[in-house]
N, C-alpha and C. Protein backbone atom coordinates (compact mmCIF):
# COMPACT_ATOMS: atom_id res chain seq x y z
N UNK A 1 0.84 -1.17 0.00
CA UNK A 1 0.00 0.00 0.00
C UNK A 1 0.89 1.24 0.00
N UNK A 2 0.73 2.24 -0.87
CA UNK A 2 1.11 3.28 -0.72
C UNK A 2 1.18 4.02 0.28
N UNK A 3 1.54 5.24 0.68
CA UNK A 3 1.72 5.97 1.90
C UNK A 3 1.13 7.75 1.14
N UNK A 4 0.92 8.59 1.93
CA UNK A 4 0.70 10.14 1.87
C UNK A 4 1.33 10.54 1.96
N UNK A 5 2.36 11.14 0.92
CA UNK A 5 3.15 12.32 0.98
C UNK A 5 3.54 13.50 1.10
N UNK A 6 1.58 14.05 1.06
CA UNK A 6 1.29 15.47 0.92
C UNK A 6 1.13 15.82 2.53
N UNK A 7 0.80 16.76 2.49
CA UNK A 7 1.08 17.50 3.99
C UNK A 7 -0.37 17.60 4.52
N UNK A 8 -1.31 15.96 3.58
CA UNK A 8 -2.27 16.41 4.38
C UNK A 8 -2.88 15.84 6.01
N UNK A 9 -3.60 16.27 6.64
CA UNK A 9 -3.57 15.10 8.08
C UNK A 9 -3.43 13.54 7.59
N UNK A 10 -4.13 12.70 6.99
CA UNK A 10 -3.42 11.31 6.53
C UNK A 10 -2.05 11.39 6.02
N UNK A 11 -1.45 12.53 6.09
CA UNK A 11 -0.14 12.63 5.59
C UNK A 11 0.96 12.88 6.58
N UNK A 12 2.00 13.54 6.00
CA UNK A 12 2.81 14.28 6.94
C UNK A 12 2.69 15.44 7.37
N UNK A 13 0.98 16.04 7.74
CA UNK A 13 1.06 16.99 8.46
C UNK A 13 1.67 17.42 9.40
N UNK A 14 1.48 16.04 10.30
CA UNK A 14 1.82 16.18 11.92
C UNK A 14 3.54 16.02 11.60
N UNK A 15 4.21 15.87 11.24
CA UNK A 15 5.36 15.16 11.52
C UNK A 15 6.52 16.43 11.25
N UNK A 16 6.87 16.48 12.17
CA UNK A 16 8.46 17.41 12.29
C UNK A 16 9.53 16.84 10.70
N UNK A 17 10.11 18.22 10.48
CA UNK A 17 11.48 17.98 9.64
C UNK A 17 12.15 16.42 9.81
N UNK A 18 12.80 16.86 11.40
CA UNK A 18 13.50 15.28 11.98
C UNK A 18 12.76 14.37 11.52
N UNK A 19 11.12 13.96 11.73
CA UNK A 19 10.65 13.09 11.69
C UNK A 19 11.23 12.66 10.13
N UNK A 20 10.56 13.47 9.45
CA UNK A 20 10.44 13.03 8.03
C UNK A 20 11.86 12.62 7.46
N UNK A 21 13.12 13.37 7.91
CA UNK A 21 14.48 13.08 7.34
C UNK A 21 14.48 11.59 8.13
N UNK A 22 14.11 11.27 9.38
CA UNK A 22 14.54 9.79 9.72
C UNK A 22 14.14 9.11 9.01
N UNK A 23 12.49 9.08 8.34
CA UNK A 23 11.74 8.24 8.08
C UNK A 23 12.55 8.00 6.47
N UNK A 24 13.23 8.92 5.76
CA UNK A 24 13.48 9.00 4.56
C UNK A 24 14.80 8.28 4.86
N UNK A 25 15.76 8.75 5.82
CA UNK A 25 17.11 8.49 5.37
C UNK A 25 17.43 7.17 6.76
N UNK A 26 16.52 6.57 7.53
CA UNK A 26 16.78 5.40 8.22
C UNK A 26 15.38 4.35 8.05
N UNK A 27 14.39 4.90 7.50
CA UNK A 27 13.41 4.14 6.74
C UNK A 27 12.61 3.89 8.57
N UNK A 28 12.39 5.00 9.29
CA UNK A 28 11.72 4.74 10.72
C UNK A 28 10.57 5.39 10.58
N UNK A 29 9.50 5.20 10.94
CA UNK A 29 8.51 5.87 10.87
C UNK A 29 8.29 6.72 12.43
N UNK A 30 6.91 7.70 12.82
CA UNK A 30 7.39 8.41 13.42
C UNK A 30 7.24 7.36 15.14
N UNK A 31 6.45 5.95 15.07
CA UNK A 31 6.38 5.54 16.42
C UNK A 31 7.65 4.45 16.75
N UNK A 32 8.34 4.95 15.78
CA UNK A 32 9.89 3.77 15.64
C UNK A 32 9.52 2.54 15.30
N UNK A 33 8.77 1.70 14.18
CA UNK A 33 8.35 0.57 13.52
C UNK A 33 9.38 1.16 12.08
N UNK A 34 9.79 0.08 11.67
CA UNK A 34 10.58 0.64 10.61
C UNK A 34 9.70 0.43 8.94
N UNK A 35 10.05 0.92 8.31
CA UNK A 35 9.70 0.91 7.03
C UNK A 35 9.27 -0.28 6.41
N UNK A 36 9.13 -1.11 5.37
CA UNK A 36 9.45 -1.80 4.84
C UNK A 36 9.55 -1.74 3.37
N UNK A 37 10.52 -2.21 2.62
CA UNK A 37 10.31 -2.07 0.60
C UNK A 37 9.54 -1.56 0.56
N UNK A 38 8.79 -1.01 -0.53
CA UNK A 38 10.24 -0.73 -1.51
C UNK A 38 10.66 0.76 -1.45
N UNK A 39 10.29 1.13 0.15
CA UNK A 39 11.03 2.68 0.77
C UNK A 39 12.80 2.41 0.33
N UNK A 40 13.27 2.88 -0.27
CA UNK A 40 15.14 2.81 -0.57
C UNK A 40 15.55 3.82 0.55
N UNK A 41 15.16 3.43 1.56
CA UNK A 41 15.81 4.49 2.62
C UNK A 41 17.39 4.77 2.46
N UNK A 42 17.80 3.16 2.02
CA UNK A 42 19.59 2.97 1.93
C UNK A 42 20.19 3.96 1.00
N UNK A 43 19.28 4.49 -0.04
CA UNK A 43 19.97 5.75 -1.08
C UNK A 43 19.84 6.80 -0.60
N UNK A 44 19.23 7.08 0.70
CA UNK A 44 19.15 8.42 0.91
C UNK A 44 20.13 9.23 2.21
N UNK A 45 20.31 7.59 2.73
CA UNK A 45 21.43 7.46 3.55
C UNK A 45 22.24 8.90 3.97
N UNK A 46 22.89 8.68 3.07
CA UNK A 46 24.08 9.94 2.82
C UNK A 46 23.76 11.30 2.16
N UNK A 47 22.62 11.56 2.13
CA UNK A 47 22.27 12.94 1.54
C UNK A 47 21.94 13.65 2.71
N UNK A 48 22.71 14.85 1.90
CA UNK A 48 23.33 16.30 2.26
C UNK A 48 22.46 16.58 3.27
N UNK A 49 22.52 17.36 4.03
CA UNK A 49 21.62 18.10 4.88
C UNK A 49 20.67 19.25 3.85
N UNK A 50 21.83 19.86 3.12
CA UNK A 50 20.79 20.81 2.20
C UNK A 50 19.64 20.18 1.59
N UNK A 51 20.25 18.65 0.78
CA UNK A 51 19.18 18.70 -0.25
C UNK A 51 18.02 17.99 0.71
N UNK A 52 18.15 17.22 2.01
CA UNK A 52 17.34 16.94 2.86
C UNK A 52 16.25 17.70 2.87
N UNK A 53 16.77 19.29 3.21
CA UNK A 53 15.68 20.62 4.03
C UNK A 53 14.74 20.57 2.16
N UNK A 54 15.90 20.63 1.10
CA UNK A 54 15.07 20.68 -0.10
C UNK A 54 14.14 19.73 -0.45
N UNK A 55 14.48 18.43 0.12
CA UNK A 55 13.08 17.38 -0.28
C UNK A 55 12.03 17.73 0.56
N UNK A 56 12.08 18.14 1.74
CA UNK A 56 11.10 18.04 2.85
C UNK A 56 10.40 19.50 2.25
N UNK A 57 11.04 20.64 2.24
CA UNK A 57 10.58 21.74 1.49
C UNK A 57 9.54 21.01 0.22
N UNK A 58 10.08 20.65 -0.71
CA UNK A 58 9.04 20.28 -1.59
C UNK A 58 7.64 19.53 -0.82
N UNK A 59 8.25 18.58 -0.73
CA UNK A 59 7.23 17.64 0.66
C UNK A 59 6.00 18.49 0.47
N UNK A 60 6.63 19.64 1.69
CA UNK A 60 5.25 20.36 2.21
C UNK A 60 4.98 21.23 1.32
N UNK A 61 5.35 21.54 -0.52
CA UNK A 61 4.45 22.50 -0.65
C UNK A 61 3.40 21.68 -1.86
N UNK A 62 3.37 20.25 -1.48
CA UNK A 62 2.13 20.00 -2.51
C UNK A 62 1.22 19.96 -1.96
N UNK A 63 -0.09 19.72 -2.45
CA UNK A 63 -0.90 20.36 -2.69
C UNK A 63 -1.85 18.99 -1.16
N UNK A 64 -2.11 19.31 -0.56
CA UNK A 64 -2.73 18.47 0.20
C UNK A 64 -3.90 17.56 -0.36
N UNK A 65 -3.41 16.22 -0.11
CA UNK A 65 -4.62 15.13 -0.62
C UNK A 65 -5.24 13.75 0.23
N UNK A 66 -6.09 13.71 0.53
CA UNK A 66 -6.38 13.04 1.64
C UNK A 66 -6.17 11.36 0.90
N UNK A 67 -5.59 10.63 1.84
CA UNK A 67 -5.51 9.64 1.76
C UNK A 67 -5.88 9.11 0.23
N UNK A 68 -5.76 8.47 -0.51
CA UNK A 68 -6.51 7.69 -1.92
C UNK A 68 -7.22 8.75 -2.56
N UNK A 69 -7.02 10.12 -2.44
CA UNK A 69 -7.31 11.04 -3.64
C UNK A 69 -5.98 11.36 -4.25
């Protein structure tokens, strides 16, 4: 099953920067259960702090969509 990417409440509204860089770059979600496939947490590993703030920046400026819209 897919996941919400948009910033809407079924999404990553609630979730802090930190949250979202762990969940991306150690594949943890925010109650510490870890990820599973086909999240590539392992490629994101090593990215920058900048381009981090830049994914999460994008992150939050789409367009909010509730769950399966």
């Amino acid at each position: 099953m897919s996941r919400n990417l948009t910033p809407d409440a079924s999404g990553l509204k609630d979730w802090s920067d930190a949250e979202i860089a762990r969940a991306i770059r150690d594949g943890v979600r925010r109650d510490g259960t870890p990820l599973k496939p086909p999240m590539g947490y392992g490629f994101y590993k090593t990215m920058s702090e900048a381009d981090m703030a830049a994914l999460i920046a994008y992150l939050r400026s789409l367009k909010a969509q509730p769950f399966g819209g």
